[in-house]
Protein backbone atom coordinates (compact mmCIF):
# COMPACT_ATOMS: atom_id res chain seq x y z
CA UNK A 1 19.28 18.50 4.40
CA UNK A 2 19.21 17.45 0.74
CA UNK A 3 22.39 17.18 -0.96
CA UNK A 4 24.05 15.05 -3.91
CA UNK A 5 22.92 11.37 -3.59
CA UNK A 6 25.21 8.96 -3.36
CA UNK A 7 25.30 7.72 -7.47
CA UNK A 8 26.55 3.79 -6.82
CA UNK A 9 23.35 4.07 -4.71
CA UNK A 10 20.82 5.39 -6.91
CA UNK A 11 22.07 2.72 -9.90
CA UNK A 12 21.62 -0.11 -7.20
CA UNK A 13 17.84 1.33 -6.90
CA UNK A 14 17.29 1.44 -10.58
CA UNK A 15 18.44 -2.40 -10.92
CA UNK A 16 15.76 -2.91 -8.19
CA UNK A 17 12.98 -1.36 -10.37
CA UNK A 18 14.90 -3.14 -13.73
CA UNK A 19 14.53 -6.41 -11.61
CA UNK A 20 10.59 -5.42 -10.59
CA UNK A 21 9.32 -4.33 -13.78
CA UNK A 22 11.02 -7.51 -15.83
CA UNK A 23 9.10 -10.41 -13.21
CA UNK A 24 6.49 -8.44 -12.93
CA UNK A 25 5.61 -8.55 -16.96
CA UNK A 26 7.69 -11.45 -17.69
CA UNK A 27 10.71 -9.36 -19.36
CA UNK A 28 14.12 -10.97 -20.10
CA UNK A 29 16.55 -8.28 -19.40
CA UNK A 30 19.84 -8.02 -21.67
CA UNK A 31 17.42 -9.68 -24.67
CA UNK A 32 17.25 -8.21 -28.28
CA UNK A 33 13.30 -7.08 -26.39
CA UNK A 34 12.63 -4.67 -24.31
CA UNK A 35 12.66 -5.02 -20.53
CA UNK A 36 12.73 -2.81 -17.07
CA UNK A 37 16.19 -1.15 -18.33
CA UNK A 38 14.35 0.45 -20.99
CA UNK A 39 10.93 0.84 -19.64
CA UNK A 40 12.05 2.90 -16.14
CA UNK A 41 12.91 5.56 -17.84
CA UNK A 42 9.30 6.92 -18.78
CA UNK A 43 7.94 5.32 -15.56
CA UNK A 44 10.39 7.34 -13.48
CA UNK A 45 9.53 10.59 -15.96
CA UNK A 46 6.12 10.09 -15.52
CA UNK A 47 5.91 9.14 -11.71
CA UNK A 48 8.80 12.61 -11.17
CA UNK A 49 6.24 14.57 -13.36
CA UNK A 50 2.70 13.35 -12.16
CA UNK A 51 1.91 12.65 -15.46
CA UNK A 52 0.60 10.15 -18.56
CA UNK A 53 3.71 7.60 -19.99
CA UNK A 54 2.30 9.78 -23.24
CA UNK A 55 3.16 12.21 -22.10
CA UNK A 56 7.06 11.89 -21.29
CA UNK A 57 8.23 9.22 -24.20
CA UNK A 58 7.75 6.85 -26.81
CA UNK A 59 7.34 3.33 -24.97
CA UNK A 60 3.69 3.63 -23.77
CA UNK A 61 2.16 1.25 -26.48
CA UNK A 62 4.95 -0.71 -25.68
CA UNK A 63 4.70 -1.00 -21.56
CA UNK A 64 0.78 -0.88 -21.71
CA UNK A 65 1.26 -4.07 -24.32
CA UNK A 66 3.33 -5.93 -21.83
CA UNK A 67 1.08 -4.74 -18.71
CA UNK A 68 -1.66 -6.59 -20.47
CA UNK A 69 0.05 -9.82 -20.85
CA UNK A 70 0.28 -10.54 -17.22
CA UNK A 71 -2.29 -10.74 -14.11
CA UNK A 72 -2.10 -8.37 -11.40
CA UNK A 73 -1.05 -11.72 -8.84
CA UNK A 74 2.29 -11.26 -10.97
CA UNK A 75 2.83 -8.21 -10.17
CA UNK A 76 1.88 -8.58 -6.31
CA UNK A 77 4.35 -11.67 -6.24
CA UNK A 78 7.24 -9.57 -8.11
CA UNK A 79 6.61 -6.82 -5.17
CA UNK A 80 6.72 -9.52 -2.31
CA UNK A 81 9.93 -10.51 -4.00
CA UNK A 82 11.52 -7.15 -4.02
CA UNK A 83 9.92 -6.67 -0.45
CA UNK A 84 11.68 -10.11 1.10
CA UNK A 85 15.23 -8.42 -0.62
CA UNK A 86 14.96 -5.21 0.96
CA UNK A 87 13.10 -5.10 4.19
CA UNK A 88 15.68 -7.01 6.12
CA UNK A 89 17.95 -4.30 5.86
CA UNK A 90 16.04 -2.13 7.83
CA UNK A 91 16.03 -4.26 11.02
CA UNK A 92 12.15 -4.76 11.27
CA UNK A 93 12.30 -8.28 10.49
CA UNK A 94 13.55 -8.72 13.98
CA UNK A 95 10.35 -7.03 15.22
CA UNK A 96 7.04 -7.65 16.37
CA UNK A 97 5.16 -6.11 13.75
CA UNK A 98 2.54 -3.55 13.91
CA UNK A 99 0.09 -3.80 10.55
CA UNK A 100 -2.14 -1.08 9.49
CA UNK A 101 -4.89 -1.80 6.55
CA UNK A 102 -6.52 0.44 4.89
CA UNK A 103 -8.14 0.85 1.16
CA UNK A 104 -7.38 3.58 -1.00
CA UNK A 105 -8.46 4.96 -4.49
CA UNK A 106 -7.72 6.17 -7.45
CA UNK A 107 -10.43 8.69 -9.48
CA UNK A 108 -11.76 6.88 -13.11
CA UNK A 109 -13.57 9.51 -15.21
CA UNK A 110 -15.35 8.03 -18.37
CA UNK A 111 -18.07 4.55 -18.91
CA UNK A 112 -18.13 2.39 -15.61
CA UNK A 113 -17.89 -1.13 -17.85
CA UNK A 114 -16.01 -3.66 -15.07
CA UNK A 115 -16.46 -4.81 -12.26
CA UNK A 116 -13.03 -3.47 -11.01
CA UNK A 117 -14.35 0.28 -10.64
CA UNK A 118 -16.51 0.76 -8.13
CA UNK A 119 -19.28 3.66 -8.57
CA UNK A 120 -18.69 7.22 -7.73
CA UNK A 121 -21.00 10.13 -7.18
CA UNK A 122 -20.26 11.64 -10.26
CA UNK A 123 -19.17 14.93 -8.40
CA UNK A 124 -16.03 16.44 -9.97
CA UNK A 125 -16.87 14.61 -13.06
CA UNK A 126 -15.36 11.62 -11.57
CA UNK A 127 -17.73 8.54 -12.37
CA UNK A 128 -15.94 5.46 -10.65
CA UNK A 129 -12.76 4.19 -8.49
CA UNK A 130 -10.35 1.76 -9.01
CA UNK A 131 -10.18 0.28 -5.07
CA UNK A 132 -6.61 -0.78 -3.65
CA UNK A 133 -6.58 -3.17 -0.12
CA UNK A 134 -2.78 -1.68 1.52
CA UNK A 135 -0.99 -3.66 4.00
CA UNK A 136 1.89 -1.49 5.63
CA UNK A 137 4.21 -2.01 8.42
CA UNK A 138 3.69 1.19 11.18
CA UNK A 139 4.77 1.24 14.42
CA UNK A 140 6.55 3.85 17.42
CA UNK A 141 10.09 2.52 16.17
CA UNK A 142 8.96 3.15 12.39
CA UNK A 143 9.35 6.42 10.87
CA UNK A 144 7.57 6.17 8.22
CA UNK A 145 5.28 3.49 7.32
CA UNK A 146 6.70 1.07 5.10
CA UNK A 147 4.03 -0.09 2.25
CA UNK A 148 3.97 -4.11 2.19
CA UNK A 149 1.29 -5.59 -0.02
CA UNK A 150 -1.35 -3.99 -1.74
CA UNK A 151 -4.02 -5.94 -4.29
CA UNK A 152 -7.04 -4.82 -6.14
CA UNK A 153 -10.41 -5.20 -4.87
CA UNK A 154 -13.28 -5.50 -7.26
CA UNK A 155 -17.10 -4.69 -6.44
CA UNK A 156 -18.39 -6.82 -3.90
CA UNK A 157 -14.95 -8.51 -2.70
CA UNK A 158 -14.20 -10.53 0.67
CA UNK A 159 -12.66 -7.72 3.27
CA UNK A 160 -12.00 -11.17 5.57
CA UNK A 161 -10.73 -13.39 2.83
CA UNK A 162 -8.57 -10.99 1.40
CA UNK A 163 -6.81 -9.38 4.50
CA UNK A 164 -6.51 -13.03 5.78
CA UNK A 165 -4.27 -13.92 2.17
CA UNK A 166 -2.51 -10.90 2.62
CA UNK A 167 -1.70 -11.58 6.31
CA UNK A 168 -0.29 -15.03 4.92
CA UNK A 169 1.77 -13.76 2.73
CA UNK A 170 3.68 -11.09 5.39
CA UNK A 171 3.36 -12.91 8.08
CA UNK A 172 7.02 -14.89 7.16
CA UNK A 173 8.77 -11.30 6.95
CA UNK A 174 8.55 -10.55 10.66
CA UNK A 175 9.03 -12.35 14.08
CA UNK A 176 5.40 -12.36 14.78
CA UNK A 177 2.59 -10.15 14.15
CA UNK A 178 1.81 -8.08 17.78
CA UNK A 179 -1.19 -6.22 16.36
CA UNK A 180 -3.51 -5.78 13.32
CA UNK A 181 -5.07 -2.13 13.03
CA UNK A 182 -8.40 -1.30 11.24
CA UNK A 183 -10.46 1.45 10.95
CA UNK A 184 -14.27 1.36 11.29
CA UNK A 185 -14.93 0.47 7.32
CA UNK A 186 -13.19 -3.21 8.54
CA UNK A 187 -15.91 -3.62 11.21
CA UNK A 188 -17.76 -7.29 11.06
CA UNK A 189 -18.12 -10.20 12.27
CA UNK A 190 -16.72 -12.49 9.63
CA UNK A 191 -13.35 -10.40 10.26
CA UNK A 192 -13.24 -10.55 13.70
CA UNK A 193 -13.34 -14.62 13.79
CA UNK A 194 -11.01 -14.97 10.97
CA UNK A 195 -8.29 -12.89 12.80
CA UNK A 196 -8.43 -14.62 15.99
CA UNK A 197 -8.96 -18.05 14.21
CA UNK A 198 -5.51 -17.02 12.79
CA UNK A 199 -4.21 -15.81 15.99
CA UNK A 200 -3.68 -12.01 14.84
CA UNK A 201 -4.65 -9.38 17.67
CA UNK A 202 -6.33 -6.76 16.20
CA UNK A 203 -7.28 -3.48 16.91
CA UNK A 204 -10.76 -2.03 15.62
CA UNK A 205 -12.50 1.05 15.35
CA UNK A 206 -15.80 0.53 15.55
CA UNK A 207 -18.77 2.49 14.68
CA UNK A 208 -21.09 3.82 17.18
CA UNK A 209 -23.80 1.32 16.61
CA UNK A 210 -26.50 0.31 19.17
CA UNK A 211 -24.65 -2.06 21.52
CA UNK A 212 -22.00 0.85 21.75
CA UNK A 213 -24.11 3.69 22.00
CA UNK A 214 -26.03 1.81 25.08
CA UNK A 215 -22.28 0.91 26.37
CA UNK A 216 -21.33 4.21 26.26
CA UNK A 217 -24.46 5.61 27.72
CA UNK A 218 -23.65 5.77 31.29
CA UNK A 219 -20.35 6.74 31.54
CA UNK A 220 -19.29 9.80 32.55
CA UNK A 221 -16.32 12.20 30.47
CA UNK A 222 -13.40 10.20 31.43
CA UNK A 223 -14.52 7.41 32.06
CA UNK A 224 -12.49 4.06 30.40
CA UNK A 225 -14.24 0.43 30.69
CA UNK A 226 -14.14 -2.62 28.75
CA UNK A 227 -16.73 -4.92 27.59
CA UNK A 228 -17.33 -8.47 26.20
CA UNK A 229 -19.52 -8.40 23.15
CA UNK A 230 -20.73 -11.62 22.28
CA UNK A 231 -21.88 -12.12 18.05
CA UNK A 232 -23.43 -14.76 15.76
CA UNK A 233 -22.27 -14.65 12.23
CA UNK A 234 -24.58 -17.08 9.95
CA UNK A 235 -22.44 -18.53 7.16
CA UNK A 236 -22.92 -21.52 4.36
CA UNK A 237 -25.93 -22.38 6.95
CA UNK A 238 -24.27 -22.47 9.85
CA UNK A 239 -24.46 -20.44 12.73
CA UNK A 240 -20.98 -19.15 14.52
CA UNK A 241 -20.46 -17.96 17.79
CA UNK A 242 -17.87 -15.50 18.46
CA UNK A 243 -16.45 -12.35 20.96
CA UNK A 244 -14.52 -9.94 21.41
CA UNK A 245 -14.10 -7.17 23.76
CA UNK A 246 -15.44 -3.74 23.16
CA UNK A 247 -12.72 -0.84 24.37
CA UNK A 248 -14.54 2.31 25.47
CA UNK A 249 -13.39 5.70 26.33
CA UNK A 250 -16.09 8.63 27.34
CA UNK A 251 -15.29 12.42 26.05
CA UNK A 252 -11.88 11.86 25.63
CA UNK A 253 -9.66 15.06 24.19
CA UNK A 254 -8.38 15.06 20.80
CA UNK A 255 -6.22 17.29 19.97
CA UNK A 256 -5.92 16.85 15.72
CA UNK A 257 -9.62 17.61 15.90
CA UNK A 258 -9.83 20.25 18.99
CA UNK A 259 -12.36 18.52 20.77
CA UNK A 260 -13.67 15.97 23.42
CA UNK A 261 -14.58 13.16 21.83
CA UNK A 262 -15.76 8.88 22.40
CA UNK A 263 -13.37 6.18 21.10
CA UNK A 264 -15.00 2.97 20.24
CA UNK A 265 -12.78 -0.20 19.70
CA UNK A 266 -13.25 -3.80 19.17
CA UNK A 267 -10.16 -5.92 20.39
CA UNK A 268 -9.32 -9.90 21.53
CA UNK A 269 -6.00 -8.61 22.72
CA UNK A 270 -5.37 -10.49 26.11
CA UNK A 271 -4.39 -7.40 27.95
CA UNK A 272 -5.94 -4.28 27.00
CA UNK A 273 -4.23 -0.76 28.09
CA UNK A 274 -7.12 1.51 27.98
CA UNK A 275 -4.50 4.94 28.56
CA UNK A 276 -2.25 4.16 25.56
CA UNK A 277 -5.10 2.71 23.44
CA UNK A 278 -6.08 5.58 21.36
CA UNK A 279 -1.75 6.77 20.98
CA UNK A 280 -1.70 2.89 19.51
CA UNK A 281 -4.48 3.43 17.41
CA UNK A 282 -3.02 6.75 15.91
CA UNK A 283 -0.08 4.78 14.28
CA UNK A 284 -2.59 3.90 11.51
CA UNK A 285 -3.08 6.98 10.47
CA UNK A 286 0.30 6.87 9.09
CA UNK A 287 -0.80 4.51 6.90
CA UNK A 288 -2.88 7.67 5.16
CA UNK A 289 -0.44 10.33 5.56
CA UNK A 290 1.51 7.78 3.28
CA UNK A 291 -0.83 7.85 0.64
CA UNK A 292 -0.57 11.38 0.48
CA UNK A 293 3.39 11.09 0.11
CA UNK A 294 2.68 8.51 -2.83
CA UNK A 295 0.86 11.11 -4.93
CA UNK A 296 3.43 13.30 -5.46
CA UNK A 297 4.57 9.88 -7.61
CA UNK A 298 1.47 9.42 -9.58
CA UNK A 299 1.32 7.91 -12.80
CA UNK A 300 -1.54 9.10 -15.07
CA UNK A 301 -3.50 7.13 -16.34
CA UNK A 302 -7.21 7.04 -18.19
CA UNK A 303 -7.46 3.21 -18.94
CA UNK A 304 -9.78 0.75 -17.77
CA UNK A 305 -7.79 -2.25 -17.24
CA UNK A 306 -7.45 -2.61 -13.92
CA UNK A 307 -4.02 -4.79 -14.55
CA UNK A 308 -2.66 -1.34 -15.82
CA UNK A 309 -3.91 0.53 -12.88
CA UNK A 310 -2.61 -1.72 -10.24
CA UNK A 311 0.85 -2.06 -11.95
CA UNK A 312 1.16 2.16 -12.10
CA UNK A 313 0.29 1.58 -7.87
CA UNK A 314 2.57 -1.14 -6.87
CA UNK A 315 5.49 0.76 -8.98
CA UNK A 316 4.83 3.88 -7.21
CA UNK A 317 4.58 2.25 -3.59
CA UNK A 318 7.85 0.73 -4.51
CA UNK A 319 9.22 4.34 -5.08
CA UNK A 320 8.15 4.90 -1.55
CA UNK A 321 9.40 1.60 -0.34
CA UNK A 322 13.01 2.32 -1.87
CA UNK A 323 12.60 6.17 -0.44
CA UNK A 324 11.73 4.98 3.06
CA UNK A 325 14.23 2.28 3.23
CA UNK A 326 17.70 3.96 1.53
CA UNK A 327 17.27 7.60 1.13
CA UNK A 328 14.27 9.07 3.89
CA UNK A 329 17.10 10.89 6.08
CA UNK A 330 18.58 12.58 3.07
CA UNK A 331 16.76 13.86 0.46
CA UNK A 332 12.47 14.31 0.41
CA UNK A 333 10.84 11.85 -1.45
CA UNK A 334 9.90 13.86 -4.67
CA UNK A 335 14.01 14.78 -4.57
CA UNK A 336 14.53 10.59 -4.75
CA UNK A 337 12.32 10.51 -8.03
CA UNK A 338 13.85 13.81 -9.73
CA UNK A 339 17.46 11.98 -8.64
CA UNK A 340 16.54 8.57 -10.03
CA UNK A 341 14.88 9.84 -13.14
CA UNK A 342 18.04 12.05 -13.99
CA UNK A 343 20.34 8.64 -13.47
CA UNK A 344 18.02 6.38 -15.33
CA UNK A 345 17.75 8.71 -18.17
CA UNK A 346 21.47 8.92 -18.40
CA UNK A 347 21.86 5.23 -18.13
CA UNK A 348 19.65 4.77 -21.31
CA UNK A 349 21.24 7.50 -23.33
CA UNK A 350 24.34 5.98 -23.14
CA UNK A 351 23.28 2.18 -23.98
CA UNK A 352 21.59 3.72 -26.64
CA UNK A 353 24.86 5.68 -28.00
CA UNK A 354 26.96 2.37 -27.28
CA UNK A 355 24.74 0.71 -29.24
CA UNK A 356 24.66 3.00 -32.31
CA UNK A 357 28.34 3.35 -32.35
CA UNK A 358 28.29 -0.99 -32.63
CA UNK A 359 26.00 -0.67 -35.07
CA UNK A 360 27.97 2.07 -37.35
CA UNK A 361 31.10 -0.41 -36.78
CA UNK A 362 29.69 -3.37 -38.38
CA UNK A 363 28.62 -1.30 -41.38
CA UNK A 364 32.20 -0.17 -41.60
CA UNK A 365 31.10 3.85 -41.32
């Protein structure tokens, strides 16, 4: 049931972007320059209207200017700030967390000149993708997944390194991470040691290659088993040992896809429940149904700087973040941004007309 939001509310929101947006670029709010007060207003048009900044004002020069001053590790820090001020008041601090990872994209059409967009087929005219590595808290007791960290990737980037910094920098928001969840692009070795180097369980799917497939072989429809996988990883020259324990299921039922089906996992979790493993599993895909929610706040955008790219991301996962945290059981998501847009609009009108009226009394009109 959607109704009218709670205004006190949705001005405590926009100081959270105001407060974003200034760190993140290195604004000084209530300065003779512009900051996040003045700025929101065409992000929130833009991200309500799936649209270019262009578009929807005048500051677009302006923001894309200040974009450019920073690196995109400022505006991943000014996120984890905003993220440390909000999450604990939705209890999950207190929890065990579930993590899902996953990369996502966003369509470049145009010259592929950095290293930052990674090739594309060319079909639908699109020619490269900027790459995003997500982070988000899922879980049974989450409703909606909660977006965490995210950080650009360019061509030819660490999976390992970088999901072990971003693991760091989470890990101090929660009691303890209870389990990692990857799908099968996340499969390798490197990962695998890393995570339970760091003591993280994780949970992979893994692709049917030939140690699987031969697993798998003779098992009948049903059938559940686990088995140690022993790997060598060759690195800087030196040879690693590892394991981890392959979790198999035969012809299994699925019901999003109609059909019988074999589930292939990769886990060092100490006990292993081989009935609930797949339902633990799904909670990642919330992680993607997420990413289709975060569309409908899409900022435009044809540039090439990936620093531009990733700032237009992290603003509109903290849309969602703000969404899933105050307002999820009252109004839809898109309702938030056409709320907050309206407010933030108003808000700048009438600095602007308190300003002008100053103005016209010290020339004594």
């Amino acid at each position: 049931m959607q109704g009218v939001l709670n205004r006190e509310r949705l001005y405590r929101s926009l100081t959270t972007l105001d407060i974003f947006v200034d760190r993140a670029l290195h604004l000084t709010p209530k300065s003779t320059t512009l900051s996040g007060f003045n700025y929101n207003r065409d992000l929130l048009k833009a991200s309500m209207a799936n649209t270019y900044l262009e578009t929807v004002g005048s500051r677009a020069d302006s923001i894309h200017l200040a974009v450019k001053s920073v690196n995109p590790s400022d505006i991943y820090w000014a996120y984890l700030g905003t993220l440390h001020a909000m999450l604990p008041r939705t209890g999950f601090t207190e929890h065990d967390a579930v993590l899902a990872f996953d990369h996502t994209d966003e369509e470049f059409y145009g010259s592929v000149e950095t290293a930052w967009i990674h090739n594309w087929t060319g079909e639908h005219a699109v020619t490269g993708r900027f790459k995003f590595l997500t982070c988000a808290l899922v879980g049974r007791d989450v409703p909606e997944k909660v977006p965490l960290l995210s950080i650009p990737v360019h061509i030819g980037y660490s999976n390992p390194a970088d999901v072990s910094f971003m693991l760091e920098l989470v890990r101090p928001l929660f009691r303890s991470i209870r389990l990692a969840l990857f799908d099968r692009g996340f499969y390798n070795n490197e990962l695998m040691l890393t995570l339970s180097s760091s003591n993280v369980p994780y949970l992979i799917f893994v692709p049917k290659n030939g140690p699987v497939k031969r697993a798998l072989a003779p098992m009948r429809s049903g059938d559940m088993r686990t088995v140690g996988h022993e790997f060598i990883l060759n690195m800087d020259r030196t040879v690693i040992k590892g394991e981890t324990t392959y979790a198999l299921l035969r012809q299994i039922y699925e019901k999003r896809l109609d059909r019988c089906i074999d589930w292939a996992f990769a886990t060092n979790q100490q006990e292993i429940d081989l009935d609930d493993i797949v339902a633990t599993y799904r909670q990642r895909w919330n992680i993607e149904n997420a990413f289709k929610m975060q569309d409908e706040a899409t900022i435009r955008s044809k540039s090439k700087d990936v620093t531009i790219r990733f700032f237009y991301f992290a603003y509109e996962q903290l849309l969602q973040l703000i969404w899933s945290v105050f307002y999820r059981e009252e109004v839809s998501f898109k309702g938030m941004l056409i709320a907050l847009s309206d407010t933030c609009t108003e808000r700048v009108e009438r600095a602007e007309e308190r300003a002008a009226g100053k103005r016209s009394v010290a020339k004594g009109i």
